[in-house]
N, C-alpha and C. Protein backbone atom coordinates (compact mmCIF):
# COMPACT_ATOMS: atom_id res chain seq x y z
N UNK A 1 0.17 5.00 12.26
CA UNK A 1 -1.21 5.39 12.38
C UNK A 1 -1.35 6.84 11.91
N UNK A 2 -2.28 6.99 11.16
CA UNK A 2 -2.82 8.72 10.94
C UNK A 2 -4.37 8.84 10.64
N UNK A 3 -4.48 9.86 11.39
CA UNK A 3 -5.56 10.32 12.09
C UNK A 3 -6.21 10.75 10.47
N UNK A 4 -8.03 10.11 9.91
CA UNK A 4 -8.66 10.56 8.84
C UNK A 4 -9.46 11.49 9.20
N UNK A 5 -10.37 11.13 10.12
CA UNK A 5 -11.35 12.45 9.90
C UNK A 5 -11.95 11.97 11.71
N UNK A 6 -12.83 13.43 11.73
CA UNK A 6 -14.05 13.22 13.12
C UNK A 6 -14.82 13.04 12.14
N UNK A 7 -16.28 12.41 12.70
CA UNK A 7 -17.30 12.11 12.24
C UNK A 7 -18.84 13.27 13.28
N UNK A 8 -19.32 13.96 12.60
CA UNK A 8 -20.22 14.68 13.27
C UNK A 8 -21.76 14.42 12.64
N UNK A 9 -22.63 14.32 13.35
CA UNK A 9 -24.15 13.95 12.72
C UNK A 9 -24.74 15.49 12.50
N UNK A 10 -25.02 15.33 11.45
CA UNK A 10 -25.92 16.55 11.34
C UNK A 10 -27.35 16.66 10.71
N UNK A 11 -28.36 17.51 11.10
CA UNK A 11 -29.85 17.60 11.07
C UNK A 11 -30.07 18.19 9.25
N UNK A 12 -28.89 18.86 9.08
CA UNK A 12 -29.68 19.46 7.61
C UNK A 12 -28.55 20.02 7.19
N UNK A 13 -28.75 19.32 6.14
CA UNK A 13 -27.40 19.47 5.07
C UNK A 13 -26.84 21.16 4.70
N UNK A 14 -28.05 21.75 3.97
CA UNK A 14 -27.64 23.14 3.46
C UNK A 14 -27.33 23.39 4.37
N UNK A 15 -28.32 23.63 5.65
CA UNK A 15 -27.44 25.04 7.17
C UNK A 15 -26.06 24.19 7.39
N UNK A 16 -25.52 23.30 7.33
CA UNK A 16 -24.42 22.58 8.06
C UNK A 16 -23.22 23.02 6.62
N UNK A 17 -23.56 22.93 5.67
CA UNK A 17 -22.72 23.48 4.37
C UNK A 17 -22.87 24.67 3.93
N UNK A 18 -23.73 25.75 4.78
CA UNK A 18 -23.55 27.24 4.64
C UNK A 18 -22.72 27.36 5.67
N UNK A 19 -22.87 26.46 6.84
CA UNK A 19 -21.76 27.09 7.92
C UNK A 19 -20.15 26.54 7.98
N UNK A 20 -20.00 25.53 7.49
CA UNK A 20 -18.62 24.91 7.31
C UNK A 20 -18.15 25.29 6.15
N UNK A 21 -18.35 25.37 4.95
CA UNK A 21 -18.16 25.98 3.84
C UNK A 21 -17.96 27.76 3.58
N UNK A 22 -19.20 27.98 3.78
CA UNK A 22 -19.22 29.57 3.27
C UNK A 22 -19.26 30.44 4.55
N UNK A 23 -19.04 30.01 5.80
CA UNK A 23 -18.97 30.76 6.86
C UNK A 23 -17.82 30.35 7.23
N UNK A 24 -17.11 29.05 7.92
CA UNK A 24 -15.51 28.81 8.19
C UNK A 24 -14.72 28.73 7.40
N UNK A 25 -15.68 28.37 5.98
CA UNK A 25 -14.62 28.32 5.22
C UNK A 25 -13.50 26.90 4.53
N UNK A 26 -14.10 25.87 4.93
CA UNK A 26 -13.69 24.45 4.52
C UNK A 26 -14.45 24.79 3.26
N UNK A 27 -14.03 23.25 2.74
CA UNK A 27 -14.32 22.97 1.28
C UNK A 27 -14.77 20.98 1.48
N UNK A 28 -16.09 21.34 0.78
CA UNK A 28 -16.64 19.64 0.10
C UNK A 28 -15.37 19.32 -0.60
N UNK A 29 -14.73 17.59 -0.16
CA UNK A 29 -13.57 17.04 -0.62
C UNK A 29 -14.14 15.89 -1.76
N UNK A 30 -15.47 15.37 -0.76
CA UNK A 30 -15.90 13.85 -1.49
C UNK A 30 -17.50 13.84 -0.91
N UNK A 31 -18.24 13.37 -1.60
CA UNK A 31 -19.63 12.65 -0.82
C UNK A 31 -20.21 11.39 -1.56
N UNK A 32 -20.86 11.09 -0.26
CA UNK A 32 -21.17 9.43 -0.90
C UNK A 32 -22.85 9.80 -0.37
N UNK A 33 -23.23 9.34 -1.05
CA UNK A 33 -25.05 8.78 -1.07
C UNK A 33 -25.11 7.27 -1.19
N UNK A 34 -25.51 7.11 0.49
CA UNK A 34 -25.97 5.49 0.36
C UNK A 34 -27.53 5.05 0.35
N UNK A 35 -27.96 4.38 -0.95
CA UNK A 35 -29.50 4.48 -1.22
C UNK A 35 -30.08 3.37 0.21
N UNK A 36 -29.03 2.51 0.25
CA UNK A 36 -29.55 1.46 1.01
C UNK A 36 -29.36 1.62 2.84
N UNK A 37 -28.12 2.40 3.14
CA UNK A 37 -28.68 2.58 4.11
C UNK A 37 -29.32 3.96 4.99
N UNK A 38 -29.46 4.80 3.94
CA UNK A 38 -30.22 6.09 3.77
C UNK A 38 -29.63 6.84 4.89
N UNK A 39 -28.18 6.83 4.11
CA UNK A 39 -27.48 8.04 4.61
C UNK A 39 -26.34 8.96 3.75
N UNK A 40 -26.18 10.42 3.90
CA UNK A 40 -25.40 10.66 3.36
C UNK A 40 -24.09 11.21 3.92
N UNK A 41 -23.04 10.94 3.18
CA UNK A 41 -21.75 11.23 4.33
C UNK A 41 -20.78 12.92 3.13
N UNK A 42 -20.27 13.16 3.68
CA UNK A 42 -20.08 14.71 3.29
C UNK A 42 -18.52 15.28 3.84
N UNK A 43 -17.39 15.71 3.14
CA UNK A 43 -15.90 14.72 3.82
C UNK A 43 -15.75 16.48 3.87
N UNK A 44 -14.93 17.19 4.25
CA UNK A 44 -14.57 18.54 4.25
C UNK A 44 -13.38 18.50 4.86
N UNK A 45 -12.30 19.36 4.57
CA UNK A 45 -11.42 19.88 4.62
C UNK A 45 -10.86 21.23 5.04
N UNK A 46 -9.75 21.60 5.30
CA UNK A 46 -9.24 23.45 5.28
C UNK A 46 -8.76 23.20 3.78
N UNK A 47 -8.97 24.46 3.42
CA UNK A 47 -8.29 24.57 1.83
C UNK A 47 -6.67 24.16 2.07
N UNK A 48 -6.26 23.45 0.56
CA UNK A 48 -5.02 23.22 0.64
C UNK A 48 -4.92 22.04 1.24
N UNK A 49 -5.62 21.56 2.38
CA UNK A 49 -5.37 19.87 2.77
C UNK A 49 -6.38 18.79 3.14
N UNK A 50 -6.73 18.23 1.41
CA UNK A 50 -7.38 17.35 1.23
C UNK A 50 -7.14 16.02 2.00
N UNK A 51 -5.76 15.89 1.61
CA UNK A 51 -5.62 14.57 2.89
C UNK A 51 -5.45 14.88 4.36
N UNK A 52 -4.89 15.46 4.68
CA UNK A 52 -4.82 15.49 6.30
C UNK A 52 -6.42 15.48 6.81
N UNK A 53 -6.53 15.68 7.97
CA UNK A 53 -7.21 15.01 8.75
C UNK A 53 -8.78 16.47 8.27
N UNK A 54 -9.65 15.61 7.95
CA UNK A 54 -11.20 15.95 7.50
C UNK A 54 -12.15 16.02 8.83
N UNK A 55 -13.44 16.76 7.93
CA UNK A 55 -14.45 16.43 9.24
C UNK A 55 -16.04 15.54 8.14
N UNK A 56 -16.01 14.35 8.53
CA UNK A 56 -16.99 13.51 8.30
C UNK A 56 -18.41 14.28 8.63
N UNK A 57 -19.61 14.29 7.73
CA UNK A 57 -20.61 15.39 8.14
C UNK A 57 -21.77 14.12 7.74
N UNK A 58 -22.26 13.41 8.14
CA UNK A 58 -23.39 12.42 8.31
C UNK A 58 -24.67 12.78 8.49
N UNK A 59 -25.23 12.62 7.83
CA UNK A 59 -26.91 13.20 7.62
C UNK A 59 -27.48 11.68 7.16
N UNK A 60 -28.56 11.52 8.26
CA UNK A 60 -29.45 9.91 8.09
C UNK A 60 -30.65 10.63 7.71
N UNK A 61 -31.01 10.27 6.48
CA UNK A 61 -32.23 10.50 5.81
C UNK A 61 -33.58 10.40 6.43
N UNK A 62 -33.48 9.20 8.00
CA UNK A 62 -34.81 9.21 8.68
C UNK A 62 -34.20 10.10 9.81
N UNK A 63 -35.31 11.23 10.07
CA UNK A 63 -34.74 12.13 10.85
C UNK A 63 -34.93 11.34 12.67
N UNK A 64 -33.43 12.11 12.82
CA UNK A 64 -33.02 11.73 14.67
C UNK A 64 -32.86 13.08 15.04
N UNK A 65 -33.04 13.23 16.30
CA UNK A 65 -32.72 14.31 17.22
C UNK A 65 -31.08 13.84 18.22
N UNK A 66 -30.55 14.93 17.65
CA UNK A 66 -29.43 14.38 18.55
C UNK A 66 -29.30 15.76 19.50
N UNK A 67 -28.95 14.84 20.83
CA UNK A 67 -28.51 15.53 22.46
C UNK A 67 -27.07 16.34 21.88
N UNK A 68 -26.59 17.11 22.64
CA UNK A 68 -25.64 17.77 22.74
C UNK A 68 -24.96 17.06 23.65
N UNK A 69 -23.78 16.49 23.61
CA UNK A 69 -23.09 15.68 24.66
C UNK A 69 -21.86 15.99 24.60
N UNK A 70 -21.77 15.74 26.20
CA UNK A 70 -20.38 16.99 26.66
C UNK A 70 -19.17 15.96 26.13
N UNK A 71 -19.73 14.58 25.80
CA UNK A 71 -18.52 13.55 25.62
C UNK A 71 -17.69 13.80 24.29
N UNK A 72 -18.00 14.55 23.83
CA UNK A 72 -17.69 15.41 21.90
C UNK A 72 -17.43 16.59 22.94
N UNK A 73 -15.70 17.04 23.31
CA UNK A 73 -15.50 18.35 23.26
C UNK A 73 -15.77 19.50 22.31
N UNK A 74 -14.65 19.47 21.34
CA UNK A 74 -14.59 20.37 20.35
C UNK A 74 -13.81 20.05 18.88
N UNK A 75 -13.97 20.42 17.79
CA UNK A 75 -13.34 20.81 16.57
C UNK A 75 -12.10 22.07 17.40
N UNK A 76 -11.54 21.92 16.76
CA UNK A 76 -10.18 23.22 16.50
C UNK A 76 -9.51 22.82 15.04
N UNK A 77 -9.23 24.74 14.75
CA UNK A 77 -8.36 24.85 13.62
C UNK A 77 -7.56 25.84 14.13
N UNK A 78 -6.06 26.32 13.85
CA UNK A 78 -5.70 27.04 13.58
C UNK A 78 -6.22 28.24 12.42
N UNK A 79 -5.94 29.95 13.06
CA UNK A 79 -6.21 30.29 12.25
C UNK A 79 -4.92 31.54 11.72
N UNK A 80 -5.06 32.27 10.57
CA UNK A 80 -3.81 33.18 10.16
C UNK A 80 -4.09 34.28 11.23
N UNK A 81 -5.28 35.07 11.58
CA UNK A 81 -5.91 35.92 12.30
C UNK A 81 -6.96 35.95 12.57
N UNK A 82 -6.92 35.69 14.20
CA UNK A 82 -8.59 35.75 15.18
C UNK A 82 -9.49 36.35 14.78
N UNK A 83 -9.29 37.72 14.81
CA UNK A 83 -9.87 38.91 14.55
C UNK A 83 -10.69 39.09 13.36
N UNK A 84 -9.73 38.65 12.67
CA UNK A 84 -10.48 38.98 10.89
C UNK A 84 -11.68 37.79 10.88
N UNK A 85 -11.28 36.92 11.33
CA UNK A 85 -12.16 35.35 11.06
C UNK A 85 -13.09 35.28 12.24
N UNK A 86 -13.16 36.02 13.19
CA UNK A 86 -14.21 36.04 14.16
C UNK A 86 -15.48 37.25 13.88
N UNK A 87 -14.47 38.23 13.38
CA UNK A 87 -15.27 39.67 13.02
C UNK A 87 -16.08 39.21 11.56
N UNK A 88 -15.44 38.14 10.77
CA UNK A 88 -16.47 37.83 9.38
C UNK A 88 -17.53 36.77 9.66
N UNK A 89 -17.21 36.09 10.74
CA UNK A 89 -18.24 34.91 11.02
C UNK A 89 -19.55 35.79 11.49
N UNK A 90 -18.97 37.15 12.92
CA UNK A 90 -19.84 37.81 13.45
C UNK A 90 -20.83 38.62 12.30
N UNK A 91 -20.20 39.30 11.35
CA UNK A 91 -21.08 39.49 10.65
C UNK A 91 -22.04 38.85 9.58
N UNK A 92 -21.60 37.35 9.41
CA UNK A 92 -23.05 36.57 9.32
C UNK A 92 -23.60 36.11 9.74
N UNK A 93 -23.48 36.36 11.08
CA UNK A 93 -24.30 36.17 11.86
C UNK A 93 -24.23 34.49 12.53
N UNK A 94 -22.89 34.27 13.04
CA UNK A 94 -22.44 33.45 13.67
C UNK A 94 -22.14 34.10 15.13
N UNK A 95 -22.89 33.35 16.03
CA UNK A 95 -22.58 33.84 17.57
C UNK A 95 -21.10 33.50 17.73
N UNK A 96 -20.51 34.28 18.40
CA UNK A 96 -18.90 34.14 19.37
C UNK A 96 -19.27 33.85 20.73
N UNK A 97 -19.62 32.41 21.02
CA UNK A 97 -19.72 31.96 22.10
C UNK A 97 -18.36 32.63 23.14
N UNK A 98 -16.92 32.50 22.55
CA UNK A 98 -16.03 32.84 23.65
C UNK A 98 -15.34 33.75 23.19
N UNK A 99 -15.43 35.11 22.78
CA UNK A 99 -15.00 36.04 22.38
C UNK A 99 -13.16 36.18 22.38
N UNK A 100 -12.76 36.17 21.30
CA UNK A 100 -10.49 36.13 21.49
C UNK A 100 -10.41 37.32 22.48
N UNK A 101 -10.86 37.84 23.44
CA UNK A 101 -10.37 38.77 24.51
C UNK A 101 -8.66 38.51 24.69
N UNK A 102 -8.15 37.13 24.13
CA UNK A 102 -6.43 37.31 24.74
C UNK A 102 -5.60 37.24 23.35
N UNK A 103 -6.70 37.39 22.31
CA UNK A 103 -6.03 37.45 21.13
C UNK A 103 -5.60 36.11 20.37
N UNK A 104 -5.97 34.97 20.84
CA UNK A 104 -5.40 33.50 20.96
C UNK A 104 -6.37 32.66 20.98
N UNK A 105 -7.38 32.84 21.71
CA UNK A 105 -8.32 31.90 21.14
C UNK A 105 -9.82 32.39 21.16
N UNK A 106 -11.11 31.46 20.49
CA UNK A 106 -12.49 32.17 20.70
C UNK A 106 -12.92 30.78 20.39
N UNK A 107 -14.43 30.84 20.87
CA UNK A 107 -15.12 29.45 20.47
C UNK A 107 -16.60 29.69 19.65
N UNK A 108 -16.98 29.33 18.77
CA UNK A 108 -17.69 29.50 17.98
C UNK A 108 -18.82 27.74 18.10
N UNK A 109 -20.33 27.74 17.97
CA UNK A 109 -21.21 26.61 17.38
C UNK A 109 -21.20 26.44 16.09
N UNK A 110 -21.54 25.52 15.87
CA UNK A 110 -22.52 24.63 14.47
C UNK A 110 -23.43 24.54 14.51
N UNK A 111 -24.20 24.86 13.36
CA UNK A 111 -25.81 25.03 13.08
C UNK A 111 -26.24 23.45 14.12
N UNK A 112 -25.36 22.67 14.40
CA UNK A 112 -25.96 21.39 15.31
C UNK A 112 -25.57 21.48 16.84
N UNK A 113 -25.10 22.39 17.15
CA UNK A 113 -23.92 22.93 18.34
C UNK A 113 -23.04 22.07 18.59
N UNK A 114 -22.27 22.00 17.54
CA UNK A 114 -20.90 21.54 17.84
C UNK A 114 -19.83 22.46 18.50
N UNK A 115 -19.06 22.08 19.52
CA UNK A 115 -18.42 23.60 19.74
C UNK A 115 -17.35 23.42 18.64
N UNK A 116 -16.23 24.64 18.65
CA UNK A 116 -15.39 24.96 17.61
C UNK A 116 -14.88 25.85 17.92
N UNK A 117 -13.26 25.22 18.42
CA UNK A 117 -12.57 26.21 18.92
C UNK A 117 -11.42 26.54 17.56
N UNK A 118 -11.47 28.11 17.59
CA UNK A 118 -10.29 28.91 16.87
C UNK A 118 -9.36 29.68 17.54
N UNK A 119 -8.09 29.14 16.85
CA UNK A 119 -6.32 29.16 17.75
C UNK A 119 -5.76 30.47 16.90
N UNK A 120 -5.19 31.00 17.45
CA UNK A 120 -4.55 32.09 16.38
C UNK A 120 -3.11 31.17 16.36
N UNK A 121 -2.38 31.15 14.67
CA UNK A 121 -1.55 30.63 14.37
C UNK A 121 -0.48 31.61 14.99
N UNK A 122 0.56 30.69 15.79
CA UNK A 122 1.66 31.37 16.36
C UNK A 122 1.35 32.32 17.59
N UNK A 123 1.60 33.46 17.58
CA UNK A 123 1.81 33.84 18.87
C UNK A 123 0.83 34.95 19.21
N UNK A 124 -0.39 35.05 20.50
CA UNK A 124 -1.12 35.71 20.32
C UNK A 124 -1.32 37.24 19.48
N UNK A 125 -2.91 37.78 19.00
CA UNK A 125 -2.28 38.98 18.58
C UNK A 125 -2.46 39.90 20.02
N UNK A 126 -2.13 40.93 19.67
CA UNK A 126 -2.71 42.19 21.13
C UNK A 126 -4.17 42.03 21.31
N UNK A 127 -4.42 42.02 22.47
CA UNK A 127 -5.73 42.52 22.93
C UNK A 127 -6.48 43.40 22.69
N UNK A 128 -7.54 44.23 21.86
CA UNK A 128 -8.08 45.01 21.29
C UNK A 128 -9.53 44.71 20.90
N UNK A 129 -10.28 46.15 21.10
CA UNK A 129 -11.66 46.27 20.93
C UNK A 129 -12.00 45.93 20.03
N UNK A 130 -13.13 45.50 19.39
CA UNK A 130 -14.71 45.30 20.95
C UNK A 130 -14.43 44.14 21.15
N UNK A 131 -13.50 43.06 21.16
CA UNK A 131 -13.32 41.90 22.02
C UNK A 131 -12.66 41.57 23.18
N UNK A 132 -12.34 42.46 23.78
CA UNK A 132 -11.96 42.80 25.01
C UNK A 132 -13.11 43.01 26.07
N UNK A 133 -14.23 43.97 25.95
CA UNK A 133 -15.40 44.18 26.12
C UNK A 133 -16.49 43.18 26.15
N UNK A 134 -15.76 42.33 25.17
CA UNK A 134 -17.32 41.08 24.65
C UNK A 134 -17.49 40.44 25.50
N UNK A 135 -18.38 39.48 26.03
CA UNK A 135 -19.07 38.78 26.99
C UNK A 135 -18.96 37.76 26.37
N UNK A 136 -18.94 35.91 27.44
CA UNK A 136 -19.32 34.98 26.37
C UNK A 136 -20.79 34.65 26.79
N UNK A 137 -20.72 33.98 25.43
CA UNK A 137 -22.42 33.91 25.32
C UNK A 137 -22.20 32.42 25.54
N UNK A 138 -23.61 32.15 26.07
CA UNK A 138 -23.93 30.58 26.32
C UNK A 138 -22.83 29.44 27.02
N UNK A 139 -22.89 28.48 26.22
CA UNK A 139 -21.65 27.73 26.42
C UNK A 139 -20.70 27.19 25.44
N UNK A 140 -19.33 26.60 25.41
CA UNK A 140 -19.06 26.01 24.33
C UNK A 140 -18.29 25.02 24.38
């Protein structure tokens, strides 16, 4: 058995591919447009691994409102460094729901509030400002 992808619904294509793309930083692998059952599906990746395991991005052409449900924990990636990748999200203006205060992890939304947790690869870094200080915001 090996694991292909999560599947996540999302409200609007561009904000959901400014934020997985040009804010985390994945990459469009494949997309399909289905005329007939008026949906489009949208495959993404971490750079470098097209096959391993994707995130499915589903957009139904007749618009739904979807609940936030606690039954969908979270996305996680590993990352090379917390810091750098929390401090570039922060400055476009991506909230840090759980700020890396231990150097190891932080939780970040999706333009749909998906949560999204980021791991620092290997072994925490030091603890250091202003995320030490930071508060979390909301929930995640």
């Amino acid at each position: 058995m090996k694991f292909l992808h999560s599947m996540l619904r999302i409200t609007d294509i561009d904000h959901s591919l400014d934020f997985y793309c040009n804010k985390l930083g994945l990459k469009e692998v494949r997309r399909i447009e289905n005329e007939i059952g008026k949906f489009t599906l949208i495959f993404l990746s971490a750079p470098n691994y097209e096959s391993d395991a994707q995130i499915e991005l589903t957009y139904n052409w007749e618009k739904e409102e979807y609940d936030s449900g606690r039954n969908f924990g979270h996305l996680a990636f590993s990352v090379e460094d917390i810091y750098l990748i929390c401090s570039r999200l922060l400055n476009m203006g991506v909230t840090i729901n759980r700020p890396p205060r231990d150097g190891k992890m932080a939780f970040i939304r999706s333009p749909d509030n998906i949560s999204i947790e980021l791991l620092q690869k290997g072994k925490p870094l030091p603890p250091k400002e202003p995320w030490i200080s930071m508060k979390n915001i909301g929930v995640w």
